[in-house]
N, C-alpha and C. Protein backbone atom coordinates (compact mmCIF):
# COMPACT_ATOMS: atom_id res chain seq x y z
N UNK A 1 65.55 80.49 36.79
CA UNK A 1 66.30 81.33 35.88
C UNK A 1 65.91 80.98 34.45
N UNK A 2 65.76 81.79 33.10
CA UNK A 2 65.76 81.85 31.92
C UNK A 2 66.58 80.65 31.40
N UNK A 3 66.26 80.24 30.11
CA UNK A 3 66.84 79.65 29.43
C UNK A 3 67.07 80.99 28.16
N UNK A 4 68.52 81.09 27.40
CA UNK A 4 68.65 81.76 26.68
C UNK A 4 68.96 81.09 25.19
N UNK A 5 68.74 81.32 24.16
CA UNK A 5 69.13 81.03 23.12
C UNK A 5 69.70 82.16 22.47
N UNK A 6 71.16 82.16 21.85
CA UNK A 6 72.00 83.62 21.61
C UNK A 6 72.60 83.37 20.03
N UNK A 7 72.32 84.37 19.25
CA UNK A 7 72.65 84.31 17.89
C UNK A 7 73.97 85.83 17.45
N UNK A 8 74.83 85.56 16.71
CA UNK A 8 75.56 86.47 15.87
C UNK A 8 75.60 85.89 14.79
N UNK A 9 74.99 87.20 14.40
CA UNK A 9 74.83 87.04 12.42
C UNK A 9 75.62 88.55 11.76
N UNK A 10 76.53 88.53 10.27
CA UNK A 10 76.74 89.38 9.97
C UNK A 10 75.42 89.85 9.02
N UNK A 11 75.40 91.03 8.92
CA UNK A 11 73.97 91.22 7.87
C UNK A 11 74.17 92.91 6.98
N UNK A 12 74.31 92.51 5.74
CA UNK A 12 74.36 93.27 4.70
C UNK A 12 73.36 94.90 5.23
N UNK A 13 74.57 95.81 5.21
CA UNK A 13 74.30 97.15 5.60
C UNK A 13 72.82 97.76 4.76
N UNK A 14 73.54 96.97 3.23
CA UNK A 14 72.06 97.68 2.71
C UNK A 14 70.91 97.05 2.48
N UNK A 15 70.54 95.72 3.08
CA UNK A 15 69.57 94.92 3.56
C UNK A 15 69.11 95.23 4.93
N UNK A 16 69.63 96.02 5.67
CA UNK A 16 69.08 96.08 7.07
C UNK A 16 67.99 96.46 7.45
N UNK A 17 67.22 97.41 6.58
CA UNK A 17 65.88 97.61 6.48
C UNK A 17 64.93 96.21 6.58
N UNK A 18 65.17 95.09 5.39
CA UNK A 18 64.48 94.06 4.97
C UNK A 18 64.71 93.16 6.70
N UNK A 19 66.29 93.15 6.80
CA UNK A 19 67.00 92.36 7.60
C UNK A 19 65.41 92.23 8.75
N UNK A 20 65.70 93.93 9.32
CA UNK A 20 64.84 94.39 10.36
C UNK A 20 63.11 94.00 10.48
N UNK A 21 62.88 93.98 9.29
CA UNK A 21 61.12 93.96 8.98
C UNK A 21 60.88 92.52 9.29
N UNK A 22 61.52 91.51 8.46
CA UNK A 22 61.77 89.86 8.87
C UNK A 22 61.62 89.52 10.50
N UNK A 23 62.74 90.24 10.90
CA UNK A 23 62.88 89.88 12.40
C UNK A 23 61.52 90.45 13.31
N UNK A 24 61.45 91.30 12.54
CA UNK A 24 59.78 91.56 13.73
C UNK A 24 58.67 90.36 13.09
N UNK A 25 58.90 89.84 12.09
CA UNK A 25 57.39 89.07 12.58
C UNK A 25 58.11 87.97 13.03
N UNK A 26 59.42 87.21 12.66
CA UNK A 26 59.59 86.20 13.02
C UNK A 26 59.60 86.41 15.31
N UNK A 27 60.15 87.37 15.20
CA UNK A 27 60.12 87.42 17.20
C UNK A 27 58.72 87.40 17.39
N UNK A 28 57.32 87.83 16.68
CA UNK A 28 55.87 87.59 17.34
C UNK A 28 55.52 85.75 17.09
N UNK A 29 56.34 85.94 16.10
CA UNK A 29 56.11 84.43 15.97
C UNK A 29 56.82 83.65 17.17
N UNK A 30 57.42 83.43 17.75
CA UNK A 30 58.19 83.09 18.76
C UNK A 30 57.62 83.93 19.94
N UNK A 31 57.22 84.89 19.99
CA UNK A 31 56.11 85.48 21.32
C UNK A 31 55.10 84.63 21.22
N UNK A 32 54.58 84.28 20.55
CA UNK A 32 53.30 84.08 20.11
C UNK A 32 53.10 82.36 20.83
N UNK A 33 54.48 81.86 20.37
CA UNK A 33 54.22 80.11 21.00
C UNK A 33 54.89 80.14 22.32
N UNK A 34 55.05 81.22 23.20
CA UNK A 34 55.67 81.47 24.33
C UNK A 34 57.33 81.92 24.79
N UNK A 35 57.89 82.27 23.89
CA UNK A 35 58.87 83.28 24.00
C UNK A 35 59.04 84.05 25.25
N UNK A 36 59.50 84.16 25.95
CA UNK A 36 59.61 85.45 27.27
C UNK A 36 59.93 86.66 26.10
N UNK A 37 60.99 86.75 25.99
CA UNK A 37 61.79 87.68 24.79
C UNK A 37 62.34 87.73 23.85
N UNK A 38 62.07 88.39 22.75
CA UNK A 38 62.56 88.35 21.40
C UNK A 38 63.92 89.57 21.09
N UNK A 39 65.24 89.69 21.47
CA UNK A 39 65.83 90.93 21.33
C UNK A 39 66.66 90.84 19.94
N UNK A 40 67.03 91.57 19.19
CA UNK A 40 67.70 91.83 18.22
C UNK A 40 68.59 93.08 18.75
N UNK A 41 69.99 93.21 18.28
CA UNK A 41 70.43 94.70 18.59
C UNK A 41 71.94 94.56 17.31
N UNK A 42 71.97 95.76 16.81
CA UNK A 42 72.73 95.91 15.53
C UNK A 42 74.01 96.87 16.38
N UNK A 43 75.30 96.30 15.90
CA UNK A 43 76.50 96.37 16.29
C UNK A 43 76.59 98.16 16.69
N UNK A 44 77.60 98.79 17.58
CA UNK A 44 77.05 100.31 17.74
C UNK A 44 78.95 100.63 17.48
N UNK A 45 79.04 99.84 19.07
CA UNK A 45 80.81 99.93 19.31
C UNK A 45 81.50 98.80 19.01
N UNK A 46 81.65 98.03 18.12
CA UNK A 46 82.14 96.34 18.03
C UNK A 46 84.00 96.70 17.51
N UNK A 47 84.97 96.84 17.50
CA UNK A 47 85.67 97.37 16.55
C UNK A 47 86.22 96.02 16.18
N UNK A 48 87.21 95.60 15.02
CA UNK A 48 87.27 94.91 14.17
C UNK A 48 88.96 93.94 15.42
N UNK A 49 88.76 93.24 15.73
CA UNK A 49 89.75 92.44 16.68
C UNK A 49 91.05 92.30 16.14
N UNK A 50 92.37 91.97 16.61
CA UNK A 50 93.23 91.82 16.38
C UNK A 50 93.24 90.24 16.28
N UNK A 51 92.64 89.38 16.87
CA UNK A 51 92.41 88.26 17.38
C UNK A 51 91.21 87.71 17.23
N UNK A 52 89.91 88.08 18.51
CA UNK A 52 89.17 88.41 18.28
C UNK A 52 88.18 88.79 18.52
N UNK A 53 87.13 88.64 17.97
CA UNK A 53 86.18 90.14 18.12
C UNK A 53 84.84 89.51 17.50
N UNK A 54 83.14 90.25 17.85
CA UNK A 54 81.90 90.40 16.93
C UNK A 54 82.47 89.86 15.71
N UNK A 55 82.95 90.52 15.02
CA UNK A 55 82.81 91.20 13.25
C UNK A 55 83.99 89.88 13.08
N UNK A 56 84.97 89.29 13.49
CA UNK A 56 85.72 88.48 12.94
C UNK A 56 85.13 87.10 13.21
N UNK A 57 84.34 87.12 14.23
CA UNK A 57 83.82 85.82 14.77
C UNK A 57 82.36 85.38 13.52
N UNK A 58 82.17 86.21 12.90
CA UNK A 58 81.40 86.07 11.77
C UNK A 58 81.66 86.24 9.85
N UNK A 59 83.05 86.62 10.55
CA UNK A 59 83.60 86.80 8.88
C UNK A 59 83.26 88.12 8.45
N UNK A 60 82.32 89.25 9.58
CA UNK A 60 81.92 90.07 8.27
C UNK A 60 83.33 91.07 7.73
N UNK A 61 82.28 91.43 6.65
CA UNK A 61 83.01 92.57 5.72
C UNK A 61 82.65 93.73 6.11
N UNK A 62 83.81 94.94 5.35
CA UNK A 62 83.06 96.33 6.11
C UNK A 62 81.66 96.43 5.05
N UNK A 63 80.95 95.95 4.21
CA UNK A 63 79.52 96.13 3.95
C UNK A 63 78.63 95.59 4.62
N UNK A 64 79.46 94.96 5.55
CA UNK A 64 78.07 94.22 6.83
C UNK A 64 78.59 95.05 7.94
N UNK A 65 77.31 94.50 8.98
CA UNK A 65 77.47 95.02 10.37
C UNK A 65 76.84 93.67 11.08
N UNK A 66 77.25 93.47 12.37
CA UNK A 66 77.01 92.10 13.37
C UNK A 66 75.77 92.85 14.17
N UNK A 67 75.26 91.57 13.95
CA UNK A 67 73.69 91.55 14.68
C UNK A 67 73.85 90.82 16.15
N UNK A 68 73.57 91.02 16.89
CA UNK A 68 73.15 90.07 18.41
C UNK A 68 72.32 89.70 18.81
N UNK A 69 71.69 88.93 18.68
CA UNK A 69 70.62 88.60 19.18
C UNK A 69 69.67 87.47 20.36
N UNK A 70 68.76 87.72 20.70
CA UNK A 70 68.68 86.34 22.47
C UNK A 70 67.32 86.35 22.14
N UNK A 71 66.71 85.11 22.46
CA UNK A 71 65.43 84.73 22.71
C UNK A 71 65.77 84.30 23.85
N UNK A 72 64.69 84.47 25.34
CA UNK A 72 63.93 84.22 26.67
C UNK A 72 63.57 83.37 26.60
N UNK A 73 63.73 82.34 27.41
CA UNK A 73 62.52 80.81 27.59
C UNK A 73 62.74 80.48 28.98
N UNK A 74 61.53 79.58 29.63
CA UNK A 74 61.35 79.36 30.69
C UNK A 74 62.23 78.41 31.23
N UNK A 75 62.69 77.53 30.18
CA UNK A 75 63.80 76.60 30.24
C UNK A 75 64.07 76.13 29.21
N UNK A 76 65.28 74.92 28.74
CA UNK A 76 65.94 74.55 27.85
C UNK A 76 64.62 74.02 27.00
N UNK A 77 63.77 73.05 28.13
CA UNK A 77 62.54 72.35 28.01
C UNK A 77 61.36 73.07 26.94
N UNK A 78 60.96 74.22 27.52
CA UNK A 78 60.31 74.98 26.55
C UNK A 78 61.19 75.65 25.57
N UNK A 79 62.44 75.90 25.27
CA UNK A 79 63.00 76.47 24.24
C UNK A 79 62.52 75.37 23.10
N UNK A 80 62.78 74.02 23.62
CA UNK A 80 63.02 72.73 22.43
C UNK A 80 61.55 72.92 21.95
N UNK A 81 60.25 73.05 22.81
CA UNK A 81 59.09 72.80 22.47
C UNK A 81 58.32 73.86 21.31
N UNK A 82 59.02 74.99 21.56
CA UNK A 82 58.55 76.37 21.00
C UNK A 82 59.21 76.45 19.87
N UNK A 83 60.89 75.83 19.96
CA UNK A 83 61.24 75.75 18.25
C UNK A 83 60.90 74.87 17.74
N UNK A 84 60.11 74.08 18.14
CA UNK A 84 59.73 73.08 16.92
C UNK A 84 58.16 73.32 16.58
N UNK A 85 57.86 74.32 17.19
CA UNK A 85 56.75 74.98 17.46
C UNK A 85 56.93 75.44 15.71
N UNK A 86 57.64 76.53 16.44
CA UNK A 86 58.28 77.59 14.78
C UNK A 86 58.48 77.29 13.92
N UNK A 87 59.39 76.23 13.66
CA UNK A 87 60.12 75.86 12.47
C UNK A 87 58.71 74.75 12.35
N UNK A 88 57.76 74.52 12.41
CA UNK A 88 56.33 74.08 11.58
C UNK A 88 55.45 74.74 11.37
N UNK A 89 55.54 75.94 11.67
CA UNK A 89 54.96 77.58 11.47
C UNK A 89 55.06 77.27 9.85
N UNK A 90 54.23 77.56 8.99
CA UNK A 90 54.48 77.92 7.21
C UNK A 90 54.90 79.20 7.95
N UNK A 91 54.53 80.91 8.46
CA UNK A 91 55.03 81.60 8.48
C UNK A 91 56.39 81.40 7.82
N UNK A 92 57.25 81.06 9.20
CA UNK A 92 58.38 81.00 9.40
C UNK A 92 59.34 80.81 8.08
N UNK A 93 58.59 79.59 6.93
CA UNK A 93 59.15 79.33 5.90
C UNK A 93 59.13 80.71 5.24
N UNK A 94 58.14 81.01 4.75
CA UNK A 94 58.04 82.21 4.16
C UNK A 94 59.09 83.29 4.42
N UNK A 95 59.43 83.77 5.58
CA UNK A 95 60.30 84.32 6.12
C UNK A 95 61.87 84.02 5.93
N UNK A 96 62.01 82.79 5.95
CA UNK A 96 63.58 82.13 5.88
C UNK A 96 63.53 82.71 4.21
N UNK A 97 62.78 82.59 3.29
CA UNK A 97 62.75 82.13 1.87
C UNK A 97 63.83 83.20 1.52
N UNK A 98 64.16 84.85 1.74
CA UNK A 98 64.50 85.56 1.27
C UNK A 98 65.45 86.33 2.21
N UNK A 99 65.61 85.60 3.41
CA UNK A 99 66.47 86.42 4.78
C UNK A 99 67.79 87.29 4.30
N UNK A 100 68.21 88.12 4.27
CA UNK A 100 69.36 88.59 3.30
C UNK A 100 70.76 88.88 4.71
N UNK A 101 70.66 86.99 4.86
CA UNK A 101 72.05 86.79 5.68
C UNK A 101 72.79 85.57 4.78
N UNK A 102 73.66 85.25 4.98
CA UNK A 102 74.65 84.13 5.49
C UNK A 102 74.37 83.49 6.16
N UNK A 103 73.46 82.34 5.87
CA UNK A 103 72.87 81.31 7.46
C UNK A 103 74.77 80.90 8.08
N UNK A 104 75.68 80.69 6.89
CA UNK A 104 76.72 79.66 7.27
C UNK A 104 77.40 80.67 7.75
N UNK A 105 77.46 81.48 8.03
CA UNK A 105 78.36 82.38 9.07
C UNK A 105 77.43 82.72 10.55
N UNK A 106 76.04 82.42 10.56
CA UNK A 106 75.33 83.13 11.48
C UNK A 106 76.31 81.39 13.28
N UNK A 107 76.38 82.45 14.04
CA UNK A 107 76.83 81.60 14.99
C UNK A 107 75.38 81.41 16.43
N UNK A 108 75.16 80.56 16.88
CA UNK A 108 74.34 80.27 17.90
C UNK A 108 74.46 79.22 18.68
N UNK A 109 73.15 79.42 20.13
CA UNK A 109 73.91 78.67 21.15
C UNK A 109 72.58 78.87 22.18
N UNK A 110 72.66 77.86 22.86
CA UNK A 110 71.35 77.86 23.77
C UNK A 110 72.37 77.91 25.67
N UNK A 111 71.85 78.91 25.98
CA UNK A 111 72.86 78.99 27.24
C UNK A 111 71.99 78.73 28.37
N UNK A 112 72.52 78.08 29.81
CA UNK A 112 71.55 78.55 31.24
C UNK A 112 72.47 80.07 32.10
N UNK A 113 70.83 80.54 32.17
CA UNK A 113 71.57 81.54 32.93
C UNK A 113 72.08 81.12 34.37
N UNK A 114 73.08 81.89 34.65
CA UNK A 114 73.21 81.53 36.66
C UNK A 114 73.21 82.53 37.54
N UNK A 115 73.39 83.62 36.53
CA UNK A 115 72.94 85.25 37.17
C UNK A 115 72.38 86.10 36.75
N UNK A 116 71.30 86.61 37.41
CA UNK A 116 70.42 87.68 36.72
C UNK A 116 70.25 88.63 38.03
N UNK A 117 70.84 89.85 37.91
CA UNK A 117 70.61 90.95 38.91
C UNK A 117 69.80 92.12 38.48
């Protein structure tokens, strides 16, 4: 089974263009040192929780919208090998330099899967 690594980030409505362009090279970059999958997906139905919810679990505001996102790995083993892969990428720096998020609100987490149908 996959190893998953899972991110929620809030990200400025009118950065989402930039948001978007970033994330495609940074996911080839992460294809590139063996990634299974790079997914990004921008909030559609999230509504705002009483409790809680996407959008509260990140603080956003109504000028943001919650991002979701998963990287694929073969295991925990190659997740560790491939991000340290990345994060010595210069790319990658380049990329972080201008990201138009909130790193301190972005939430993440490296999961094992136990079901995949």
């Amino acid at each position: 089974m996959p190893y998953v690594e899972g991110f929620i980030v809030p990200v400025p409505k009118d950065k989402l263009a930039l948001y978007k362009e970033k994330e495609a090279a940074m996911g080839e970059i992460w294809k590139s040192y063996g990634a299974l999958s790079y997914v990004e997906c921008i909030a559609d139905d999230v509504p705002y929780g009483k409790l809680t919810s996407f959008p509260r679990a990140v603080q956003a505001t109504p000028e943001e919208t919650v991002v979701l996102a998963w990287i694929t790995y073969e295991s925990r083993q190659q997740r560790d090998a491939i991000n340290e892969k990345v994060m010595a990428d210069p790319r990658i720096q380049a990329i972080f330099e201008d990201m138009p998020i909130d790193g301190k609100r972005l939430i993440t987490g490296g999961f094992e899967v136990f079901l995949q149908m």
